[in-house]
PDB file of N, CA and C in Angstrom:
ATOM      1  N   UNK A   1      76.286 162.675 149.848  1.00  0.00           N
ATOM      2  CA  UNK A   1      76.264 162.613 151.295  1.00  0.00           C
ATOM      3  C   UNK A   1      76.504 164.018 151.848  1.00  0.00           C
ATOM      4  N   UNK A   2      75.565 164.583 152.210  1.00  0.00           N
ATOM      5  CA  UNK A   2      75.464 166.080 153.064  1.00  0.00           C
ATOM      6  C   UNK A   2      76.539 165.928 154.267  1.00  0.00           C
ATOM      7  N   UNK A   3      77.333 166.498 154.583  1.00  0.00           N
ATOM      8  CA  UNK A   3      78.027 166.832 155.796  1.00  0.00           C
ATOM      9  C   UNK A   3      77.430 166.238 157.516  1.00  0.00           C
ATOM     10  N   UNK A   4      75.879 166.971 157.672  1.00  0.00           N
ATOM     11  CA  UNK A   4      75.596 166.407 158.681  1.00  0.00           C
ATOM     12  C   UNK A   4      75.256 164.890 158.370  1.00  0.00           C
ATOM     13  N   UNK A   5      75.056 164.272 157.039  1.00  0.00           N
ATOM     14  CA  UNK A   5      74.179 162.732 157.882  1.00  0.00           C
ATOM     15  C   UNK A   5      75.144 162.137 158.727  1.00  0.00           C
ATOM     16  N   UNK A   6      74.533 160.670 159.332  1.00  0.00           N
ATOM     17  CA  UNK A   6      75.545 159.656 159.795  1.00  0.00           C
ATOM     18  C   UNK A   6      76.140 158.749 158.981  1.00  0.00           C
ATOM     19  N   UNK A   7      77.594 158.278 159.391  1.00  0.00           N
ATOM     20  CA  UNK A   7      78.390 157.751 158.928  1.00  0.00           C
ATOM     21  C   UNK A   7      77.869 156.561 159.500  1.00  0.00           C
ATOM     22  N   UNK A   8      77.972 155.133 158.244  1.00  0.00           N
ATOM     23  CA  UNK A   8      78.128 154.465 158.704  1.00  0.00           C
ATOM     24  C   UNK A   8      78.864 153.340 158.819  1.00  0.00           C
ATOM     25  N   UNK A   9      78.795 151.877 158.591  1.00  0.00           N
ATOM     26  CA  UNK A   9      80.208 151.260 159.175  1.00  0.00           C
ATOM     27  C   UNK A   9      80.635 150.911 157.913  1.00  0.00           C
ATOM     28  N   UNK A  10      79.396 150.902 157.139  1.00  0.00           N
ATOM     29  CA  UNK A  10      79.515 150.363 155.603  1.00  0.00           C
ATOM     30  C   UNK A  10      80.795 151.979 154.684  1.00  0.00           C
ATOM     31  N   UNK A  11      80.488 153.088 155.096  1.00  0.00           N
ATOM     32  CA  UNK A  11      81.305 154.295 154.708  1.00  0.00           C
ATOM     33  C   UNK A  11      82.599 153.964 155.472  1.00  0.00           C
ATOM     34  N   UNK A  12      82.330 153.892 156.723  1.00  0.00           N
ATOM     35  CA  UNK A  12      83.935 153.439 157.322  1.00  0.00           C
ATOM     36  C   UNK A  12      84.697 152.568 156.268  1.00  0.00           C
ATOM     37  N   UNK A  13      84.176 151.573 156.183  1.00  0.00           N
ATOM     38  CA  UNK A  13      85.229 150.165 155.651  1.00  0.00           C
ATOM     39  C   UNK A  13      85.110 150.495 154.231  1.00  0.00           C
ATOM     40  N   UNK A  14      84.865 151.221 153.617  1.00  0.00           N
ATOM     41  CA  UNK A  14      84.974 152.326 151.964  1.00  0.00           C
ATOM     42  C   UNK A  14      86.105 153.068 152.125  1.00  0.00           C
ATOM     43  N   UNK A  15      85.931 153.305 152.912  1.00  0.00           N
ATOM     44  CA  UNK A  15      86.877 154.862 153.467  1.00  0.00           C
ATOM     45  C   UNK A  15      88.207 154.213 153.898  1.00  0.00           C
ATOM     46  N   UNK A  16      88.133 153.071 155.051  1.00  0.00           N
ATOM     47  CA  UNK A  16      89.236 152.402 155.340  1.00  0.00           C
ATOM     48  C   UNK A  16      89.693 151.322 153.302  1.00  0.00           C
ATOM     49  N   UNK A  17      89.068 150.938 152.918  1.00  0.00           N
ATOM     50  CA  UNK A  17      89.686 150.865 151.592  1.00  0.00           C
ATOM     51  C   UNK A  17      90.372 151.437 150.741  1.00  0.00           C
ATOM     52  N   UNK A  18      89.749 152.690 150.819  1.00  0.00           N
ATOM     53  CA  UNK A  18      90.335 153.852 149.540  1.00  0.00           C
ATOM     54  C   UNK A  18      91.628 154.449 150.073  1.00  0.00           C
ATOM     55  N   UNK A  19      91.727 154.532 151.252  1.00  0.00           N
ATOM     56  CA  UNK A  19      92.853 155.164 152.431  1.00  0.00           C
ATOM     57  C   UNK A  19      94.096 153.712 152.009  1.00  0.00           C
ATOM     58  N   UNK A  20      93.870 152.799 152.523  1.00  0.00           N
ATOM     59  CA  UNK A  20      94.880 151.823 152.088  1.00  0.00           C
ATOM     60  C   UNK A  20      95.323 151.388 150.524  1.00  0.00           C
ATOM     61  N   UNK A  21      94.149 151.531 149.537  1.00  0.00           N
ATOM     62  CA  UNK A  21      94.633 151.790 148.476  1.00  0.00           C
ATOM     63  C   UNK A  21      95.430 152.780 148.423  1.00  0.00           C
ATOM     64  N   UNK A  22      95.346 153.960 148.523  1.00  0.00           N
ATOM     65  CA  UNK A  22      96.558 155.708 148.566  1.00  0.00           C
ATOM     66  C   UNK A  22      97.584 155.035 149.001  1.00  0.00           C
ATOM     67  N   UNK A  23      97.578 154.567 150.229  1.00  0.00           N
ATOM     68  CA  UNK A  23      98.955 154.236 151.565  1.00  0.00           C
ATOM     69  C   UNK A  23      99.331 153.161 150.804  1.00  0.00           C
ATOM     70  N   UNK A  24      99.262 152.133 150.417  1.00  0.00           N
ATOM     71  CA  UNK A  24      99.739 151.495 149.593  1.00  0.00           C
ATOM     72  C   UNK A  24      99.699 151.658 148.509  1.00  0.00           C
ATOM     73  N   UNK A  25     100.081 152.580 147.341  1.00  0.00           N
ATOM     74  CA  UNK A  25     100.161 153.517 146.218  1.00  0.00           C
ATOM     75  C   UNK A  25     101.033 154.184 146.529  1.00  0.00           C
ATOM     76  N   UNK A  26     100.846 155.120 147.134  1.00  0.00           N
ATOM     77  CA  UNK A  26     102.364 155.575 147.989  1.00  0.00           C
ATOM     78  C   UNK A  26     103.343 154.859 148.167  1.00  0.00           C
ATOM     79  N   UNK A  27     103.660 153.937 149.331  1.00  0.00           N
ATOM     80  CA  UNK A  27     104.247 153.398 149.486  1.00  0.00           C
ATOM     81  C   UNK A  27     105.440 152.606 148.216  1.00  0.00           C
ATOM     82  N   UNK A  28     104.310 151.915 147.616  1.00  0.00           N
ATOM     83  CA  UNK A  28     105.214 151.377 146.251  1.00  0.00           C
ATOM     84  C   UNK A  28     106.078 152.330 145.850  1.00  0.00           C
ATOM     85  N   UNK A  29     105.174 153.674 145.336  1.00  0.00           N
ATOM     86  CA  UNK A  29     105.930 155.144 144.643  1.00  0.00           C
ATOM     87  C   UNK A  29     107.386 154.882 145.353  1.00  0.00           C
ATOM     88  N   UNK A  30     107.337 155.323 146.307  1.00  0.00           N
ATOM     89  CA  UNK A  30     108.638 155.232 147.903  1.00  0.00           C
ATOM     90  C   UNK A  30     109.672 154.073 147.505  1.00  0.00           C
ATOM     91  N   UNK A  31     109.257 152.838 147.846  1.00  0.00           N
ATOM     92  CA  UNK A  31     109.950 151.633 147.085  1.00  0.00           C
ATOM     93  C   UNK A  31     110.424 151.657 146.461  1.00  0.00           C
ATOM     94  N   UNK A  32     109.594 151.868 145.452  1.00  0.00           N
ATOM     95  CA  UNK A  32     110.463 152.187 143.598  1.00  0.00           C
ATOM     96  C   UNK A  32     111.550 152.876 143.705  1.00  0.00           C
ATOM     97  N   UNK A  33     111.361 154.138 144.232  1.00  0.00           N
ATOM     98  CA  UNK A  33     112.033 154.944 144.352  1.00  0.00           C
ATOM     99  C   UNK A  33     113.600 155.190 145.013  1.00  0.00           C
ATOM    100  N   UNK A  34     113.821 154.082 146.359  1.00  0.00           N
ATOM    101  CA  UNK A  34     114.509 154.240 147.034  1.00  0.00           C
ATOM    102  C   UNK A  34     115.344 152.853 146.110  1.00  0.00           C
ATOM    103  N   UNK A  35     114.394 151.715 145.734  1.00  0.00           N
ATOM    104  CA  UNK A  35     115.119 150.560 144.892  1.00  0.00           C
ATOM    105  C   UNK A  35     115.955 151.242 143.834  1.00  0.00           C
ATOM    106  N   UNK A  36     115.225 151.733 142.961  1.00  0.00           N
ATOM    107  CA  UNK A  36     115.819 152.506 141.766  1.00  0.00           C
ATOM    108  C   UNK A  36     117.528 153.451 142.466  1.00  0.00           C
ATOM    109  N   UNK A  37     117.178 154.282 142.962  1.00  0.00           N
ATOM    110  CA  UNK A  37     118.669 154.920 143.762  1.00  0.00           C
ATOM    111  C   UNK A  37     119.457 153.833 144.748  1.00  0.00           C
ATOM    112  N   UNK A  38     119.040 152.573 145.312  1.00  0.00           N
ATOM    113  CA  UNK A  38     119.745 152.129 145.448  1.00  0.00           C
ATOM    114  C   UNK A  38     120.504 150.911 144.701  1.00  0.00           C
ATOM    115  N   UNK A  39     120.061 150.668 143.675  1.00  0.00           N
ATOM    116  CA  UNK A  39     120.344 149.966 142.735  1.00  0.00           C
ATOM    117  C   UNK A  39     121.464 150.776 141.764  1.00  0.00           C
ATOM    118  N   UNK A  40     121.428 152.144 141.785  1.00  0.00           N
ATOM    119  CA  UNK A  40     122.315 152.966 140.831  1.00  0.00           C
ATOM    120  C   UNK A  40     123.344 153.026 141.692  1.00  0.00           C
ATOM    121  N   UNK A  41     123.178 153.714 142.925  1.00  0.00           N
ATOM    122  CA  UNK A  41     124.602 153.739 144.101  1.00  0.00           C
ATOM    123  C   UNK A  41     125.261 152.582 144.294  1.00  0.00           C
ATOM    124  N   UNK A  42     124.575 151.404 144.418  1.00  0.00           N
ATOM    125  CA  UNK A  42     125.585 150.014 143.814  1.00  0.00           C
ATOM    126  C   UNK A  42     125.712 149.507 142.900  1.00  0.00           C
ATOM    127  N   UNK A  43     125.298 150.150 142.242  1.00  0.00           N
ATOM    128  CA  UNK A  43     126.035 149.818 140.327  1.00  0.00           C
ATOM    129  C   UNK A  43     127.268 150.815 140.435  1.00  0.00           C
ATOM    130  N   UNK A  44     127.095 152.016 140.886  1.00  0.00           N
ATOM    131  CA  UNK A  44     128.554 152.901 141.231  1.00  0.00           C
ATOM    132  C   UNK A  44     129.110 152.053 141.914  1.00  0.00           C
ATOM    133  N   UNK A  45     129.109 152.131 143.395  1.00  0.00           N
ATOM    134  CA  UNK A  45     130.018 151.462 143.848  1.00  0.00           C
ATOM    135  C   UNK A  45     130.581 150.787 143.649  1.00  0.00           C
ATOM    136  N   UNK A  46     129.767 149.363 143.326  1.00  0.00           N
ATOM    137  CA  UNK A  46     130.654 147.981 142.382  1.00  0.00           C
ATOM    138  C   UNK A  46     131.958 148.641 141.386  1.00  0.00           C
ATOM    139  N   UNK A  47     131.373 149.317 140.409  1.00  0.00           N
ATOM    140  CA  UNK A  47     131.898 149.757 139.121  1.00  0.00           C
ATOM    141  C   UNK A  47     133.362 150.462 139.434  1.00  0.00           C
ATOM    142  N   UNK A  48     133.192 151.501 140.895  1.00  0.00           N
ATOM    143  CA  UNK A  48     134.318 151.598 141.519  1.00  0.00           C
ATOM    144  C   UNK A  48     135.310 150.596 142.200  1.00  0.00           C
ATOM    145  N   UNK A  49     134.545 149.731 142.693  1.00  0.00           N
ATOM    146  CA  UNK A  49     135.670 148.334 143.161  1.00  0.00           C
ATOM    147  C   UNK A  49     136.504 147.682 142.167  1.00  0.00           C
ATOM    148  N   UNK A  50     135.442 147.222 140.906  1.00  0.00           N
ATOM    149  CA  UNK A  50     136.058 146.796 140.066  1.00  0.00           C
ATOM    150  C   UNK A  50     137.222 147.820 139.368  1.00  0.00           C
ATOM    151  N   UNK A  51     137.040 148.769 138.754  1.00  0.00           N
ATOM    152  CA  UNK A  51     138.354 149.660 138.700  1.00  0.00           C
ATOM    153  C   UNK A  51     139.163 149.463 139.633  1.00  0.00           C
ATOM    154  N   UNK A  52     139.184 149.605 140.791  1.00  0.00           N
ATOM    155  CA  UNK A  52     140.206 149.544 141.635  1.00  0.00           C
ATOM    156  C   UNK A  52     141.210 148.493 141.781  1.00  0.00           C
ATOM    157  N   UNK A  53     140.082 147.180 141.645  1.00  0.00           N
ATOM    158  CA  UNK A  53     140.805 145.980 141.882  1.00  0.00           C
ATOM    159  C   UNK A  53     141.798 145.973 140.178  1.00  0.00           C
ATOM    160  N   UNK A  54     141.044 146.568 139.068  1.00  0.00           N
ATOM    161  CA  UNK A  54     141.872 146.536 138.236  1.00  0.00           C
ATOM    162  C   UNK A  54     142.972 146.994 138.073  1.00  0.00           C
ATOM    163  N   UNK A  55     143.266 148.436 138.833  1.00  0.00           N
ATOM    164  CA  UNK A  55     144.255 149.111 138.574  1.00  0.00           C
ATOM    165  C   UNK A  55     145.380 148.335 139.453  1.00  0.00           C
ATOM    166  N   UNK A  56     144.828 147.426 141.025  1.00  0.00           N
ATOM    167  CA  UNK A  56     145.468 147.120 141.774  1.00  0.00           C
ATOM    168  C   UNK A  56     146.193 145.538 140.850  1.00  0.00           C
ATOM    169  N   UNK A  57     145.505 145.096 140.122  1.00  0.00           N
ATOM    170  CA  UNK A  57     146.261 144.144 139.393  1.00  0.00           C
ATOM    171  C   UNK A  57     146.997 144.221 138.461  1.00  0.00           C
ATOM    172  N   UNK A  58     146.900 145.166 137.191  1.00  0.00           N
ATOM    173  CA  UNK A  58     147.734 146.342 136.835  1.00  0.00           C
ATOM    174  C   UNK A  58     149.168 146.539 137.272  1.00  0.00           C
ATOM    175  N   UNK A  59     149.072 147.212 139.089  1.00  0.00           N
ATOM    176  CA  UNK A  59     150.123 147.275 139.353  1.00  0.00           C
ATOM    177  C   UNK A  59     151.098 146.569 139.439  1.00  0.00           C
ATOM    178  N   UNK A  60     150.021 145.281 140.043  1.00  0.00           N
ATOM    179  CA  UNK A  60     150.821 144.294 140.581  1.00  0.00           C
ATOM    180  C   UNK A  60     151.542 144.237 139.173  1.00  0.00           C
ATOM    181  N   UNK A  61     151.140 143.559 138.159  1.00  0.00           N
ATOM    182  CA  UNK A  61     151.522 143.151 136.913  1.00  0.00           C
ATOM    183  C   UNK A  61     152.637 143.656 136.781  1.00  0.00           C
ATOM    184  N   UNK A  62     152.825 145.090 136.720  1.00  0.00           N
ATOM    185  CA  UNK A  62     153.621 146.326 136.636  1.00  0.00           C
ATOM    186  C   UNK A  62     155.010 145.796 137.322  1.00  0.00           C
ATOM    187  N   UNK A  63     154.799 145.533 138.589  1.00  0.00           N
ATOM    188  CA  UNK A  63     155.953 145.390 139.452  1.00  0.00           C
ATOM    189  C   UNK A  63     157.078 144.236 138.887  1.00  0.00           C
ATOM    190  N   UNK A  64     156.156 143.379 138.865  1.00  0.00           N
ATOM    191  CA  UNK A  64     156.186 142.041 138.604  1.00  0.00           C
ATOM    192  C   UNK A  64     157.332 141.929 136.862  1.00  0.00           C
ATOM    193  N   UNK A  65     156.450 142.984 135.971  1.00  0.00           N
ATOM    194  CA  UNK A  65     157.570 142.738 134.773  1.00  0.00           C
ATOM    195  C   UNK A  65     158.990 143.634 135.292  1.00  0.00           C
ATOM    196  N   UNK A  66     158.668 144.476 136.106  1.00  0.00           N
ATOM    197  CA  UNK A  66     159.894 145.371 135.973  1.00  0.00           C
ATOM    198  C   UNK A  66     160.832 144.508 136.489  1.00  0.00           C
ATOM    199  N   UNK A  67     160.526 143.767 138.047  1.00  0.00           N
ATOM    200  CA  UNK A  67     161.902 142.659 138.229  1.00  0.00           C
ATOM    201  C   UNK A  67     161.759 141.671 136.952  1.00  0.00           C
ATOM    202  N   UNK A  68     161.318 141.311 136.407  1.00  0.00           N
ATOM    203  CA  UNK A  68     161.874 140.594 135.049  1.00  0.00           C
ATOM    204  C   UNK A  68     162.491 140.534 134.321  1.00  0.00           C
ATOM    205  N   UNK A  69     162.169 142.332 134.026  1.00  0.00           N
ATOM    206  CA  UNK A  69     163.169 142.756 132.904  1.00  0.00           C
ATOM    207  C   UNK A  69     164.530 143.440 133.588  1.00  0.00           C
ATOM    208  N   UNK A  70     164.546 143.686 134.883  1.00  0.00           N
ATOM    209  CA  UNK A  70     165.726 143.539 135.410  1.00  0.00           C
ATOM    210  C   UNK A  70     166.019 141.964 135.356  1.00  0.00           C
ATOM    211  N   UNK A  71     166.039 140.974 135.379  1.00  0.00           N
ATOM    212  CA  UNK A  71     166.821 140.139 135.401  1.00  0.00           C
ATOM    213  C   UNK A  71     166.942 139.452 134.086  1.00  0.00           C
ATOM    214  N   UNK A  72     166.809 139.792 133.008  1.00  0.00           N
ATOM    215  CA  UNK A  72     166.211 139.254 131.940  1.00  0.00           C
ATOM    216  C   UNK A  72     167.473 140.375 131.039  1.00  0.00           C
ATOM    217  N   UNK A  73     167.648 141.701 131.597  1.00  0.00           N
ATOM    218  CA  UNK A  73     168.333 142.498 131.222  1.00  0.00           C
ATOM    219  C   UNK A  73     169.874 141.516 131.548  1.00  0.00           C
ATOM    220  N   UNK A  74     169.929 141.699 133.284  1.00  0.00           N
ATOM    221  CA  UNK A  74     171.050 140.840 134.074  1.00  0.00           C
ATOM    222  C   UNK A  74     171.631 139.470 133.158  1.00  0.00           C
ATOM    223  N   UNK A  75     170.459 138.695 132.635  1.00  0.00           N
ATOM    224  CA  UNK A  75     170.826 137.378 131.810  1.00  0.00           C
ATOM    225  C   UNK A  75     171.555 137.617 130.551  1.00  0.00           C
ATOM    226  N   UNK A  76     170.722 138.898 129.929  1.00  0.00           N
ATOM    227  CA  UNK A  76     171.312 138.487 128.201  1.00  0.00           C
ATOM    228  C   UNK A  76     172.680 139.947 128.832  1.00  0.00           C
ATOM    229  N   UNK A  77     172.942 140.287 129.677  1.00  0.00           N
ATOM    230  CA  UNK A  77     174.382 140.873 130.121  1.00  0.00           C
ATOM    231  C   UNK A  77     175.391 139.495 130.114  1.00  0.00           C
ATOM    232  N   UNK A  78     174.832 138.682 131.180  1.00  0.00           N
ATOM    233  CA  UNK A  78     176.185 137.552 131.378  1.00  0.00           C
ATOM    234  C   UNK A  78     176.405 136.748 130.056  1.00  0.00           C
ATOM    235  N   UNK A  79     175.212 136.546 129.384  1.00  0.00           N
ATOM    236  CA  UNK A  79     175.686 135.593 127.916  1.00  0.00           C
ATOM    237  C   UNK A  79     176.478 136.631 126.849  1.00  0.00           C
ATOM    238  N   UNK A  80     175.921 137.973 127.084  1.00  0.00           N
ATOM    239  CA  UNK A  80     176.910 138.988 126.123  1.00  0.00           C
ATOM    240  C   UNK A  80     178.533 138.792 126.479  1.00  0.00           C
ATOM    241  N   UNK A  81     178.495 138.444 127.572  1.00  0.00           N
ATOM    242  CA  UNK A  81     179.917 138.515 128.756  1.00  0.00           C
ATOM    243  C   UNK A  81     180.695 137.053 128.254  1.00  0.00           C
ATOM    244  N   UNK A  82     179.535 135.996 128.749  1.00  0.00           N
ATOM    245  CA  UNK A  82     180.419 134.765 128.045  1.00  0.00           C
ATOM    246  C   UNK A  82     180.459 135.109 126.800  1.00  0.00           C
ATOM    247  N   UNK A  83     179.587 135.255 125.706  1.00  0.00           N
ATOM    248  CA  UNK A  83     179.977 134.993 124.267  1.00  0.00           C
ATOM    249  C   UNK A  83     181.161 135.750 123.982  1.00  0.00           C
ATOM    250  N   UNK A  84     181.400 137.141 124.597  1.00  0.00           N
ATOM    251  CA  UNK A  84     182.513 138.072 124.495  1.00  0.00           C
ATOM    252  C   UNK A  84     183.695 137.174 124.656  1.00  0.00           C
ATOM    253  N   UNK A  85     183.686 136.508 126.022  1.00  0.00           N
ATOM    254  CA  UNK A  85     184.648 135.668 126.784  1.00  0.00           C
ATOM    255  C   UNK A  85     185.039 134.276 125.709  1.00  0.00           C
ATOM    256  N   UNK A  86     183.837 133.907 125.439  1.00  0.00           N
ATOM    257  CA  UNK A  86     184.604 132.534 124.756  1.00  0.00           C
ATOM    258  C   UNK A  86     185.406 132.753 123.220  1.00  0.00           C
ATOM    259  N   UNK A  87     184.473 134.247 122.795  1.00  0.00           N
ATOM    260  CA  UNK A  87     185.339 134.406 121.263  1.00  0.00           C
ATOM    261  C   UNK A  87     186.705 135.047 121.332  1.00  0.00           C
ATOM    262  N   UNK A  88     186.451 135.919 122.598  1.00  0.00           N
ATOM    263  CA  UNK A  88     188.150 135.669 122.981  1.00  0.00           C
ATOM    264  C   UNK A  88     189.327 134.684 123.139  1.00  0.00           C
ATOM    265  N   UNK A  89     188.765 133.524 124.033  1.00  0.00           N
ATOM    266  CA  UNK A  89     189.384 132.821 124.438  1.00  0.00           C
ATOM    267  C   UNK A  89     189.283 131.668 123.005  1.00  0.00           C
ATOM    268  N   UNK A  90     188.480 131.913 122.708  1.00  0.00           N
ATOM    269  CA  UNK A  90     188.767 131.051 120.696  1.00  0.00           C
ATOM    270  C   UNK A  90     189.784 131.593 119.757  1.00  0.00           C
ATOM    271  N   UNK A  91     189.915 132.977 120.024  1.00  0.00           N
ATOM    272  CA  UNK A  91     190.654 133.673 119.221  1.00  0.00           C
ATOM    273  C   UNK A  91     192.043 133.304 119.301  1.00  0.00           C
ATOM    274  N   UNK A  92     191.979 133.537 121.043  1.00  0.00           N
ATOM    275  CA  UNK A  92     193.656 133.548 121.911  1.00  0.00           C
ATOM    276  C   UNK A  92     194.021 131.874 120.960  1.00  0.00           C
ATOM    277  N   UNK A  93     192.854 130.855 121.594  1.00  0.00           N
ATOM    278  CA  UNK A  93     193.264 129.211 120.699  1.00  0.00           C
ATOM    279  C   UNK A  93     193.931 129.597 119.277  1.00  0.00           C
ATOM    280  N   UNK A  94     192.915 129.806 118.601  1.00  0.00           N
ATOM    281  CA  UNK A  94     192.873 130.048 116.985  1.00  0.00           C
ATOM    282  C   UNK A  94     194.169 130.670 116.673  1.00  0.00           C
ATOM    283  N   UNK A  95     195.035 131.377 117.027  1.00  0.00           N
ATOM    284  CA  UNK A  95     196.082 132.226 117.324  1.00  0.00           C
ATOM    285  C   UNK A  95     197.467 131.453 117.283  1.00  0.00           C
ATOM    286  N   UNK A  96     197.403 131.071 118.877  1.00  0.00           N
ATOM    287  CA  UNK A  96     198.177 129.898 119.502  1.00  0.00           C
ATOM    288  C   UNK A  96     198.314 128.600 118.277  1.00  0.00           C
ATOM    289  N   UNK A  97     197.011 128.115 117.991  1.00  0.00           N
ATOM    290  CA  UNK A  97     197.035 126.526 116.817  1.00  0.00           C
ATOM    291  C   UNK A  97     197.754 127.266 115.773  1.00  0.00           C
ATOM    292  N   UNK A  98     197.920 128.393 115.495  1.00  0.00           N
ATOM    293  CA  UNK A  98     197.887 129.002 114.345  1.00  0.00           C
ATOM    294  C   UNK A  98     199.689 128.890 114.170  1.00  0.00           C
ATOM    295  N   UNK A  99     200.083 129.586 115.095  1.00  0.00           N
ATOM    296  CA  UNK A  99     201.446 129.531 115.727  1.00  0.00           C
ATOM    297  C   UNK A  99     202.178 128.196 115.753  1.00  0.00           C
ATOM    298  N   UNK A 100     201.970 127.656 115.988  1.00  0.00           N
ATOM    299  CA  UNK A 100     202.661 126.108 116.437  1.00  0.00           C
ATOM    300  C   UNK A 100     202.264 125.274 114.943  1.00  0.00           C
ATOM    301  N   UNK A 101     201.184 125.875 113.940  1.00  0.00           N
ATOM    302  CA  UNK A 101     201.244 125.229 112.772  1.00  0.00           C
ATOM    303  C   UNK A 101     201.769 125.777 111.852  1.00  0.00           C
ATOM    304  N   UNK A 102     202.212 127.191 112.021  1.00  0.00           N
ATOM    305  CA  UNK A 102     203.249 127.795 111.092  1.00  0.00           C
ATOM    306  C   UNK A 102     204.501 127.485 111.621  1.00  0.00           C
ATOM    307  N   UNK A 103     205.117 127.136 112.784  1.00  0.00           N
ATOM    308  CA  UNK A 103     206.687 126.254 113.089  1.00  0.00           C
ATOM    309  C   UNK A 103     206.414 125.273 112.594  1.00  0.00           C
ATOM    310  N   UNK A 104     205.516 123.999 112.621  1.00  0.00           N
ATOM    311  CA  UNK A 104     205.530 122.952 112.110  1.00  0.00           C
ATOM    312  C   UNK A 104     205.772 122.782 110.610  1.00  0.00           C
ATOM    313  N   UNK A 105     205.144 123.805 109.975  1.00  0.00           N
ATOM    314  CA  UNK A 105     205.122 124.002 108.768  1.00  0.00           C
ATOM    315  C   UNK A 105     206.694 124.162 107.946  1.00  0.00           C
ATOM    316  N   UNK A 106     206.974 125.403 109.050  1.00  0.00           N
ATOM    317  CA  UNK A 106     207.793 125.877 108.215  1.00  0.00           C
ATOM    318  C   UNK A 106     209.519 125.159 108.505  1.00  0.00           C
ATOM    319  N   UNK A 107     208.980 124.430 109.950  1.00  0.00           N
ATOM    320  CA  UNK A 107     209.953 123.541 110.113  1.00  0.00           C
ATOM    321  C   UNK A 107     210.525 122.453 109.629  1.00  0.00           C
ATOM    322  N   UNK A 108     209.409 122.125 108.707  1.00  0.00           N
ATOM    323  CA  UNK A 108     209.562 120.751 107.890  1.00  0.00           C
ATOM    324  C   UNK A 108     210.095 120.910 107.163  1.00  0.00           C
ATOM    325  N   UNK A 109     210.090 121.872 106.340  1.00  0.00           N
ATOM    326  CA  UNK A 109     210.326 122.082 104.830  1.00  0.00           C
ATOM    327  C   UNK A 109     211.797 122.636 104.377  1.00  0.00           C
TER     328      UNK A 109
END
């Protein structure tokens, strides 16, 4: 096709084809493109939430044993305290029975 002939409607609607094939060729390219990066920036992001929420449960966890083992410390303190207390107060008995069965003893005889 020389420059001067006429165009005609049959070249138009060729022309309007091949043009929307490109523009839509393009376009996809674009798509892909913006899908692909936005599909990675919320795979980051997510990946950052989830860390976060982990570390934030973590903490919690964290908090959570330390009053435990404060009171857990507090518990086996008071049973160290009674057991201290009652082998005393077994001893002071054990002592005392001990006493009153050596007068008996030695009273009899």
């Amino acid at each position: 096709m020389a420059a001067n002939d006429p165009i005609t409607k049959k070249d138009l609607l060729d022309l309007e084809t091949r043009l929307e094939a490109k523009i839509d060729a393009k376009m996809d390219a674009k798509i892909d493109g913006l899908e692909k990066r936005l599909v990675s920036t919320l795979t980051d992001v997510i990946e950052e939430k989830v860390r976060d929420a982990q570390t934030e449960i973590l903490r919690g966890f964290e908090r959570f044993q330390t009053g435990l083992n404060i009171r857990i410390r507090k518990t086996e303190s008071d049973i160290t305290n009674i057991n201290a207390s009652t082998t005393l107060r077994l001893d002071n008995l054990e002592e005392r029975i001990f006493e009153v069965e050596k007068k008996l003893f030695t009273g009899n005889r």
